[in-house]
PDB file of N, CA and C in Angstrom:
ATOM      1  N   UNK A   1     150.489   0.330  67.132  1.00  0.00           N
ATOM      2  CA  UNK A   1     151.512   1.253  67.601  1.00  0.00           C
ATOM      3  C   UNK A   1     150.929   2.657  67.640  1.00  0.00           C
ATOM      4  N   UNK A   2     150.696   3.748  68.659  1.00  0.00           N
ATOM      5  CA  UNK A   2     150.633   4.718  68.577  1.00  0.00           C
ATOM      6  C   UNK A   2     151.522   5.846  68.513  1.00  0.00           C
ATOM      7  N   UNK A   3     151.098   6.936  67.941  1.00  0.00           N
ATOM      8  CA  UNK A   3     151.813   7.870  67.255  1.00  0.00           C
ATOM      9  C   UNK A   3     150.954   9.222  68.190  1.00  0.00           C
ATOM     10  N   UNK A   4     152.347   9.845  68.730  1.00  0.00           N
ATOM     11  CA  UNK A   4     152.253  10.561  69.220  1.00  0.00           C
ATOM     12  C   UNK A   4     152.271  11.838  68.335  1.00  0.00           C
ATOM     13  N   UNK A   5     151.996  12.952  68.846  1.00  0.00           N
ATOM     14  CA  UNK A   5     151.517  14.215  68.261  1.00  0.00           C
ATOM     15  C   UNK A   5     151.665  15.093  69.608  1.00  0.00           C
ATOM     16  N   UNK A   6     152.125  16.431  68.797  1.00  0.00           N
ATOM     17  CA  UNK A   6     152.534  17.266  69.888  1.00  0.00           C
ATOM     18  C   UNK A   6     151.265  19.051  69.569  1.00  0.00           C
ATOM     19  N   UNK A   7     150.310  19.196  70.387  1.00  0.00           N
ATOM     20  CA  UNK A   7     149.373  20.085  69.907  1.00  0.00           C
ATOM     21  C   UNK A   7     149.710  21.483  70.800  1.00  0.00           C
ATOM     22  N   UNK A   8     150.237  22.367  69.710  1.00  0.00           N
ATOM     23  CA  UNK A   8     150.283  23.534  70.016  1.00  0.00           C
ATOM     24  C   UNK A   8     149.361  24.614  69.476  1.00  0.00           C
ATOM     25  N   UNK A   9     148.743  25.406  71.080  1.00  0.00           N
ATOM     26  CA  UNK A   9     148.131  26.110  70.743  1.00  0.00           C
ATOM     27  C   UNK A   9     148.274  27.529  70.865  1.00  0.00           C
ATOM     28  N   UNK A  10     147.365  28.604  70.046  1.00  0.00           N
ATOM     29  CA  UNK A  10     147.558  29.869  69.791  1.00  0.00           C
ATOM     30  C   UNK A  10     146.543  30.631  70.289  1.00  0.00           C
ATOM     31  N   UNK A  11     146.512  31.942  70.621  1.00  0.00           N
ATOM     32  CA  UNK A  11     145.340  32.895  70.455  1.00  0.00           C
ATOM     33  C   UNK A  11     145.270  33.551  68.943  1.00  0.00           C
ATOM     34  N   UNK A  12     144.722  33.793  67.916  1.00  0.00           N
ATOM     35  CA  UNK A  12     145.178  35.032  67.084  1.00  0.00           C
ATOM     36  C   UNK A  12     144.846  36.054  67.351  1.00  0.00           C
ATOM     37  N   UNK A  13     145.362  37.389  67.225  1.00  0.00           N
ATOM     38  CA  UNK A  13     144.834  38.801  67.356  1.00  0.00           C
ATOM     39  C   UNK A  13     143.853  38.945  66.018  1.00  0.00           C
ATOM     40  N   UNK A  14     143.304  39.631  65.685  1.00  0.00           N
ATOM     41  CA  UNK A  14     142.414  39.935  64.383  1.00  0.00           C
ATOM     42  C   UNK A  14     142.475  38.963  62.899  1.00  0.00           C
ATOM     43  N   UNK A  15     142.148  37.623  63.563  1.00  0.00           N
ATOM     44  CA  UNK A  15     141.966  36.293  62.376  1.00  0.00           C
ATOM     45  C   UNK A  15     140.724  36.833  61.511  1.00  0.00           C
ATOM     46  N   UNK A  16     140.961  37.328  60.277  1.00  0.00           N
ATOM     47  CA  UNK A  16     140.140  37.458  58.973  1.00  0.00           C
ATOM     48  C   UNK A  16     139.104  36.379  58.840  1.00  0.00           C
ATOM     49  N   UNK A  17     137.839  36.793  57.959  1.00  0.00           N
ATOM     50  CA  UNK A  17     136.681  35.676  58.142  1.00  0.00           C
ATOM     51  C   UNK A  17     137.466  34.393  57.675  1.00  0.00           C
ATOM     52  N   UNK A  18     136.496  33.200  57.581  1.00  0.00           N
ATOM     53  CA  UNK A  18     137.408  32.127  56.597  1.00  0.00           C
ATOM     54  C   UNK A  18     137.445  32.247  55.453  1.00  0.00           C
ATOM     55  N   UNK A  19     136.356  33.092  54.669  1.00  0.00           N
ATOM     56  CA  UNK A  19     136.934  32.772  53.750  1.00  0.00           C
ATOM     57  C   UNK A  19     138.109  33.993  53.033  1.00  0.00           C
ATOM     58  N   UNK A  20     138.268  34.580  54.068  1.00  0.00           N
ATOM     59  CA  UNK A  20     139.542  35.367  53.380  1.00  0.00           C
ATOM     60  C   UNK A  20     140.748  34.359  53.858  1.00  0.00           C
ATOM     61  N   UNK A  21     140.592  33.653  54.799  1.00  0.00           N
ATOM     62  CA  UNK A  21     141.815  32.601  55.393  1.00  0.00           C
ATOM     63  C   UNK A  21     141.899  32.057  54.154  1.00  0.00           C
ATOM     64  N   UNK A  22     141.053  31.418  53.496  1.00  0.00           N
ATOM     65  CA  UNK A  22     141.283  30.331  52.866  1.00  0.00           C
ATOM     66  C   UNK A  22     142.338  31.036  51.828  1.00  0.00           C
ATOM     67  N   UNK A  23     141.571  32.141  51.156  1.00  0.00           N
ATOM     68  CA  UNK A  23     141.951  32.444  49.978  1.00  0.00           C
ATOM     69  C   UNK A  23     143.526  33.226  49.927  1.00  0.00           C
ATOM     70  N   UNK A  24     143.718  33.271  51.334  1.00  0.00           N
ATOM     71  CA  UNK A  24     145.021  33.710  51.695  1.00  0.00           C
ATOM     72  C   UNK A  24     146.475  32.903  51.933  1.00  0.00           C
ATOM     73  N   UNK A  25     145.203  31.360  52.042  1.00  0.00           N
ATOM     74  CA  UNK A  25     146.457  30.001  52.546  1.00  0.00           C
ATOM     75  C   UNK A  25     146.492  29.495  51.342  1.00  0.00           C
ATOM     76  N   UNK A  26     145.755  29.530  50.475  1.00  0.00           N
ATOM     77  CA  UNK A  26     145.657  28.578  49.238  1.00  0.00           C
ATOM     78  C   UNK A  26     146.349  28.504  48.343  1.00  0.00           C
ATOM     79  N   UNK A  27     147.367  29.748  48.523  1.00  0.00           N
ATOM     80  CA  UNK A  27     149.011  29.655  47.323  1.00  0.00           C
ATOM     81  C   UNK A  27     149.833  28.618  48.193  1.00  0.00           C
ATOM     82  N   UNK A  28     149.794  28.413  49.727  1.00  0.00           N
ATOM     83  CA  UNK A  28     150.355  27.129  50.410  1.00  0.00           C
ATOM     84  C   UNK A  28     150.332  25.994  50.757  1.00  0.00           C
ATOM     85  N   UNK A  29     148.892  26.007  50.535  1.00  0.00           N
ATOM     86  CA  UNK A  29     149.102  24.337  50.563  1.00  0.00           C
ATOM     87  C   UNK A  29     146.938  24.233  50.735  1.00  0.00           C
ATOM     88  N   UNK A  30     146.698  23.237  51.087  1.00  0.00           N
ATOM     89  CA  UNK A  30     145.067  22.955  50.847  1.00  0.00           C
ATOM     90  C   UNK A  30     144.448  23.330  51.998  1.00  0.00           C
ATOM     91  N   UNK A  31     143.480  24.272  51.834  1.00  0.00           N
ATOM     92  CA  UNK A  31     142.137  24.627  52.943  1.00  0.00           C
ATOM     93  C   UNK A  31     140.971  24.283  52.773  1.00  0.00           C
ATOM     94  N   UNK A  32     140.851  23.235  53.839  1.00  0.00           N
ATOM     95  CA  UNK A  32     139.488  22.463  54.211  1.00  0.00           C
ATOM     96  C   UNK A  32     138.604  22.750  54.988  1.00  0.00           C
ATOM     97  N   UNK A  33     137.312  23.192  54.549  1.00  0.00           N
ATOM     98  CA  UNK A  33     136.462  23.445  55.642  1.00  0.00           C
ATOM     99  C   UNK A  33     135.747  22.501  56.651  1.00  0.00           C
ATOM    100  N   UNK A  34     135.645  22.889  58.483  1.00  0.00           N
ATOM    101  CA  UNK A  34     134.963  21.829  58.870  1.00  0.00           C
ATOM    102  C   UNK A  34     134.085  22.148  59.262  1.00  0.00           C
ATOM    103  N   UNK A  35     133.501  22.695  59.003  1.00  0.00           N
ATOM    104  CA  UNK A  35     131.861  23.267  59.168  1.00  0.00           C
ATOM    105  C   UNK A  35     131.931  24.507  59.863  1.00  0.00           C
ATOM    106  N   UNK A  36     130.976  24.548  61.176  1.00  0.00           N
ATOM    107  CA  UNK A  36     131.709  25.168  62.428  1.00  0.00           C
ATOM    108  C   UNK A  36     132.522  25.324  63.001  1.00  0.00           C
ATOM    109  N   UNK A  37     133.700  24.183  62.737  1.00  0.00           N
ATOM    110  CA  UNK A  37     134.674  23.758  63.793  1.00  0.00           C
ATOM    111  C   UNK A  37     135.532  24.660  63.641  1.00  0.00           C
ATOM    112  N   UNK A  38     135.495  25.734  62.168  1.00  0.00           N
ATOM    113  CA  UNK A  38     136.539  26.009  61.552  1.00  0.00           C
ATOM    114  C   UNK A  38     137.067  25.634  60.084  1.00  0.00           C
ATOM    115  N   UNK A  39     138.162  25.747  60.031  1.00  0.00           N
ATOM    116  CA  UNK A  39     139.345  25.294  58.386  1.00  0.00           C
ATOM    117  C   UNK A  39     140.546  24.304  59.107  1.00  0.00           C
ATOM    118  N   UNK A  40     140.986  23.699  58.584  1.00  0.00           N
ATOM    119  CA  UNK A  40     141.613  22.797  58.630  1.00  0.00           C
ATOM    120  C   UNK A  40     142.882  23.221  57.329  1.00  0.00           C
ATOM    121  N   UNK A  41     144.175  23.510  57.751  1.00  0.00           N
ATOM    122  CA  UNK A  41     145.002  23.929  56.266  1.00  0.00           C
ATOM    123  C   UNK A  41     146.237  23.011  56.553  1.00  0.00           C
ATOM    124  N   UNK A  42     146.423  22.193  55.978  1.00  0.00           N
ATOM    125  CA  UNK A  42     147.725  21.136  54.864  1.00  0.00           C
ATOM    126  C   UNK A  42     148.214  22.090  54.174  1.00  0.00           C
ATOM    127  N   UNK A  43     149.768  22.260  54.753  1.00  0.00           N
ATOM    128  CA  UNK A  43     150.611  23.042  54.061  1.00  0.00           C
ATOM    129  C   UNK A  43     151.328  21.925  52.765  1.00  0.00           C
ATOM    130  N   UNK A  44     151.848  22.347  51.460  1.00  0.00           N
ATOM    131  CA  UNK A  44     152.487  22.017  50.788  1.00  0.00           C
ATOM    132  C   UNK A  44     153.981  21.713  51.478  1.00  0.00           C
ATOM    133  N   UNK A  45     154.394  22.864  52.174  1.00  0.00           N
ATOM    134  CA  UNK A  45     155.387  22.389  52.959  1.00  0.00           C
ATOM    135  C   UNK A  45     156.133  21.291  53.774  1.00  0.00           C
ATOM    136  N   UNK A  46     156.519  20.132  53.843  1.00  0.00           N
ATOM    137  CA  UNK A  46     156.739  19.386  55.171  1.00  0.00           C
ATOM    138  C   UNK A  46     157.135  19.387  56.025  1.00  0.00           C
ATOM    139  N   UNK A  47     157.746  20.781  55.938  1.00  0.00           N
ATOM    140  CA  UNK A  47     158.436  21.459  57.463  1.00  0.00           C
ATOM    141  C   UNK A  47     157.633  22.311  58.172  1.00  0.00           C
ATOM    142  N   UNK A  48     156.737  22.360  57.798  1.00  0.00           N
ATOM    143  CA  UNK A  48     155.107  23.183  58.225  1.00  0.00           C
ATOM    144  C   UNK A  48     154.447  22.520  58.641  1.00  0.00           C
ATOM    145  N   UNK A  49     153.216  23.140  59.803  1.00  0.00           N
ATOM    146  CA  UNK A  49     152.665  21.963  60.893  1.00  0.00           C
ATOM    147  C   UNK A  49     151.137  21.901  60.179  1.00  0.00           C
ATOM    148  N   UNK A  50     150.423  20.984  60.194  1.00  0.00           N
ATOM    149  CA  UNK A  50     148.963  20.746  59.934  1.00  0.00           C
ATOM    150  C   UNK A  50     148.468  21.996  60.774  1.00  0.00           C
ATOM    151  N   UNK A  51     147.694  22.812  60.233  1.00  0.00           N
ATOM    152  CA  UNK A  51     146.823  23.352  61.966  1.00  0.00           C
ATOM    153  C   UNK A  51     145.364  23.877  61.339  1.00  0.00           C
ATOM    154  N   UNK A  52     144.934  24.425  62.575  1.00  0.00           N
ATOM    155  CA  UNK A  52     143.536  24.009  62.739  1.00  0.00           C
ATOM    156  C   UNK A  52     143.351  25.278  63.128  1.00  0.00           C
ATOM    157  N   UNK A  53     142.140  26.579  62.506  1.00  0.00           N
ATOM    158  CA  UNK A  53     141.713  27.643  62.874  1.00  0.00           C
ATOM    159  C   UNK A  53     140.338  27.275  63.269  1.00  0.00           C
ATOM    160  N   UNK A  54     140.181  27.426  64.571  1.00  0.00           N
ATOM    161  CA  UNK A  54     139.212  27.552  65.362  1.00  0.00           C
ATOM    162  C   UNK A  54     138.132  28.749  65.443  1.00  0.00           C
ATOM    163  N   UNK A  55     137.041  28.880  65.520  1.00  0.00           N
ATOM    164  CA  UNK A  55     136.185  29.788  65.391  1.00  0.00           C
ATOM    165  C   UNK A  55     136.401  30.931  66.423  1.00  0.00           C
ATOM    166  N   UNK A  56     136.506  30.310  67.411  1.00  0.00           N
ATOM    167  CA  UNK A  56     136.917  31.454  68.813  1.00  0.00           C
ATOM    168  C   UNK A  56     137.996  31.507  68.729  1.00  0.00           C
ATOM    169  N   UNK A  57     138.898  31.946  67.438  1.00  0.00           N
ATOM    170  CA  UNK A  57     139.941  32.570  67.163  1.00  0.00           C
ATOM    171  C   UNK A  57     141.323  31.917  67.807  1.00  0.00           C
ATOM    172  N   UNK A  58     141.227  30.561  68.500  1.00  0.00           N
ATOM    173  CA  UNK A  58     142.526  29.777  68.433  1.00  0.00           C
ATOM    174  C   UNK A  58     142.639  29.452  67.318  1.00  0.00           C
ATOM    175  N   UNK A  59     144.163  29.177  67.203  1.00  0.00           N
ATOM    176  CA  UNK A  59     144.988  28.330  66.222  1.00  0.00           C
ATOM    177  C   UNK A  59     145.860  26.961  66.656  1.00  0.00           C
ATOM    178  N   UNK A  60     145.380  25.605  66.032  1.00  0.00           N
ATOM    179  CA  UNK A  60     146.165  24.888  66.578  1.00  0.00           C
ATOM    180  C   UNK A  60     147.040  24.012  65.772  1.00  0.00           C
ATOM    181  N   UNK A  61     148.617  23.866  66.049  1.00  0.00           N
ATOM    182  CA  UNK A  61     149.396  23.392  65.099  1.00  0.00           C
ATOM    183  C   UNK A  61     149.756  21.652  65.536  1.00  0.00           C
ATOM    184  N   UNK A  62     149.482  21.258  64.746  1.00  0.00           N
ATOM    185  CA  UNK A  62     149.892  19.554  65.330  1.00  0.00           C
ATOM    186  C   UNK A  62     150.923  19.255  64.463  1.00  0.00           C
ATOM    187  N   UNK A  63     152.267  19.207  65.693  1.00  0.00           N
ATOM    188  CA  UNK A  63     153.614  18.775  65.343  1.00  0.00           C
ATOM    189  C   UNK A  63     154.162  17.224  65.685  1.00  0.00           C
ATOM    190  N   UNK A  64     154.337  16.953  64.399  1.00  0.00           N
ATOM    191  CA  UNK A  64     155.437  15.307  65.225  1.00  0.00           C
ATOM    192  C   UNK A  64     156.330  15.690  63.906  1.00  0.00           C
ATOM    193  N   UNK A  65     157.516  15.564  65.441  1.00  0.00           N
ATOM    194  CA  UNK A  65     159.079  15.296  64.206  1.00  0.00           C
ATOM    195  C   UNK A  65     158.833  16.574  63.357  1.00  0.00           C
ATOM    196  N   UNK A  66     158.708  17.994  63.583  1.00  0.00           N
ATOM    197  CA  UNK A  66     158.638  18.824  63.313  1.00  0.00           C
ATOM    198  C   UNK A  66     160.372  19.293  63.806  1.00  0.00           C
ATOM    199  N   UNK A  67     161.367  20.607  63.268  1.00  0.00           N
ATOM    200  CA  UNK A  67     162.035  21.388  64.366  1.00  0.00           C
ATOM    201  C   UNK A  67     161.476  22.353  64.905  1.00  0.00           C
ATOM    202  N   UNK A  68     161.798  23.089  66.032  1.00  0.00           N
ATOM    203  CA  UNK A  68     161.398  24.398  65.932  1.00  0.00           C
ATOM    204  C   UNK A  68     161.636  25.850  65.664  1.00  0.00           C
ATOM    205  N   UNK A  69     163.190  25.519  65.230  1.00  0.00           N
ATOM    206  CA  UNK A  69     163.229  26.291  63.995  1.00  0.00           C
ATOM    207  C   UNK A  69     162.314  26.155  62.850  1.00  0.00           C
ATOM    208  N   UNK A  70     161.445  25.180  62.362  1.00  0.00           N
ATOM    209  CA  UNK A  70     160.756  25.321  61.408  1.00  0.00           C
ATOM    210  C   UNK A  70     159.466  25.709  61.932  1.00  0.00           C
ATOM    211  N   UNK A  71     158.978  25.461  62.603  1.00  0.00           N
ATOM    212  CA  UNK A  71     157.665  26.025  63.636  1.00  0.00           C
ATOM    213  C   UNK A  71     157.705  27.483  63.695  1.00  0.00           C
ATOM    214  N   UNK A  72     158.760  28.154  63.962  1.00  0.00           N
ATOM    215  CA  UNK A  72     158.854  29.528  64.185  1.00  0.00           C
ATOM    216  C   UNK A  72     158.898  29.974  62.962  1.00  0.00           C
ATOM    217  N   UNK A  73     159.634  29.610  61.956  1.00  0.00           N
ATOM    218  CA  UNK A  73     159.518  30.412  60.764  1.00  0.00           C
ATOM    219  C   UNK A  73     158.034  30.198  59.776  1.00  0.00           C
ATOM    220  N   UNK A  74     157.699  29.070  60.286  1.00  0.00           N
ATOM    221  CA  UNK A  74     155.952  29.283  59.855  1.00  0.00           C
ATOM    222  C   UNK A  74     154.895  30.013  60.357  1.00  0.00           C
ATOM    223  N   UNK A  75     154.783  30.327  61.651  1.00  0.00           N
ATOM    224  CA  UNK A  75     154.648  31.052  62.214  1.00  0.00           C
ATOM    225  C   UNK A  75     154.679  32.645  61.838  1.00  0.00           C
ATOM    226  N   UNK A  76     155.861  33.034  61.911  1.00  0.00           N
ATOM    227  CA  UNK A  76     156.298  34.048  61.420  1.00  0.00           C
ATOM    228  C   UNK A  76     155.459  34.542  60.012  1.00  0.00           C
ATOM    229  N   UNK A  77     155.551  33.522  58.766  1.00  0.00           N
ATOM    230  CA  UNK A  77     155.109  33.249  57.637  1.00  0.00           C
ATOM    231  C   UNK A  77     153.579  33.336  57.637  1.00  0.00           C
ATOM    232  N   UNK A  78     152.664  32.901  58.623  1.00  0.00           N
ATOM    233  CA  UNK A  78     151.601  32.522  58.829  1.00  0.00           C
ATOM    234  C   UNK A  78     151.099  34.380  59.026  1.00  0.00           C
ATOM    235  N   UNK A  79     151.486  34.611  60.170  1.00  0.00           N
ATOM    236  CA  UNK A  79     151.279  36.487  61.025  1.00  0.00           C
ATOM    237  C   UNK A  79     151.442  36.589  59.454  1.00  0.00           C
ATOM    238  N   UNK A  80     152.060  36.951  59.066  1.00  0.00           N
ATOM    239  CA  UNK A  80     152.423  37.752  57.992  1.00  0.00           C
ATOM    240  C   UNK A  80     151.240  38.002  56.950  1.00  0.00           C
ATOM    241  N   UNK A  81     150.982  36.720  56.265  1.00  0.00           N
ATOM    242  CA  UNK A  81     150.017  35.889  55.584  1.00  0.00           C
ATOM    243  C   UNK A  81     148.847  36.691  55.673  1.00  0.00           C
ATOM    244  N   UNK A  82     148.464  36.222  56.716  1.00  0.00           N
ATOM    245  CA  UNK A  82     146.927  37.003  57.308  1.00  0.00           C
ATOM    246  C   UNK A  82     147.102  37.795  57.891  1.00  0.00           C
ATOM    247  N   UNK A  83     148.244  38.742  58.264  1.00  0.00           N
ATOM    248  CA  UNK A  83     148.309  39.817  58.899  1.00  0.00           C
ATOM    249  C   UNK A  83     147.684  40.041  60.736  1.00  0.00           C
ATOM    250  N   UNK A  84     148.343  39.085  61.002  1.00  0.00           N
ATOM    251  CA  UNK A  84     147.992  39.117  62.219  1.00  0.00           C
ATOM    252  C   UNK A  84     148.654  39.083  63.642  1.00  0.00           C
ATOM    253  N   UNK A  85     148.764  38.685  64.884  1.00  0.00           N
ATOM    254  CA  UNK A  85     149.671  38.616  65.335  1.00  0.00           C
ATOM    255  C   UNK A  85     149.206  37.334  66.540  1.00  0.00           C
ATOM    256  N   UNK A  86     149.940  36.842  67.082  1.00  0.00           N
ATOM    257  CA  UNK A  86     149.150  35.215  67.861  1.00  0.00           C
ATOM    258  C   UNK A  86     150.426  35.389  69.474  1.00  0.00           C
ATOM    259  N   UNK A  87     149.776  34.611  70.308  1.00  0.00           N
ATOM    260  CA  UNK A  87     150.187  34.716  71.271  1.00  0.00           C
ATOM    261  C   UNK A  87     150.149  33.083  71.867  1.00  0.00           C
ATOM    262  N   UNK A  88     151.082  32.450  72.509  1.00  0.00           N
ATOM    263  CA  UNK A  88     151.150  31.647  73.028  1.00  0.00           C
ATOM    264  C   UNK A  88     150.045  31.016  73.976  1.00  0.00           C
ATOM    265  N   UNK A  89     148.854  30.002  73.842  1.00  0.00           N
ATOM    266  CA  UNK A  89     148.390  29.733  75.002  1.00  0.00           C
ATOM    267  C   UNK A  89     149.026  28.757  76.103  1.00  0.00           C
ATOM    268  N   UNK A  90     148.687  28.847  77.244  1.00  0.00           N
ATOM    269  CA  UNK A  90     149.276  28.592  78.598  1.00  0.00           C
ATOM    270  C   UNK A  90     148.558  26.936  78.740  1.00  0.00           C
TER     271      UNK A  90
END
């Protein structure tokens, strides 16, 4: 049976090195490094999306059975976090 997944992606404005990401996500839940690829952060949350910081400064959130009321307020939570600001990619 496959399981669908819904991948939303971001630009960030001024994403901090990783390892200030990490040390910034790590009161929320677990940051994994993937080499180059980026961090990988598992929120403690379950209303929070898996996502994926990319080196060329995307962000990508992989939602299933997420709301988006909860998407937005992580989001929100996230800018804040790292102080940044993200923009919708097309």
């Amino acid at each position: 049976m496959a399981t669908d997944f819904v991948m939303l992606s971001y630009t960030a404005n001024g994403v901090p090195a990783a390892e200030e990401v990490r040390s910034r996500l790590a009161p929320y839940g677990e940051v994994l490094s993937l080499g180059r690829r980026g961090l990988r952060f598992i929120p403690q949350n379950p209303a929070w999306p898996v996502t994926y910081f990319n080196p060329d400064g995307t962000i990508h959130l992989v939602n299933k059975d997420l709301y988006l009321d909860d998407i937005e307020t992580y989001l929100e939570t996230l800018c804040t976090v790292l102080n940044v600001t993200v923009t919708r990619c097309s």
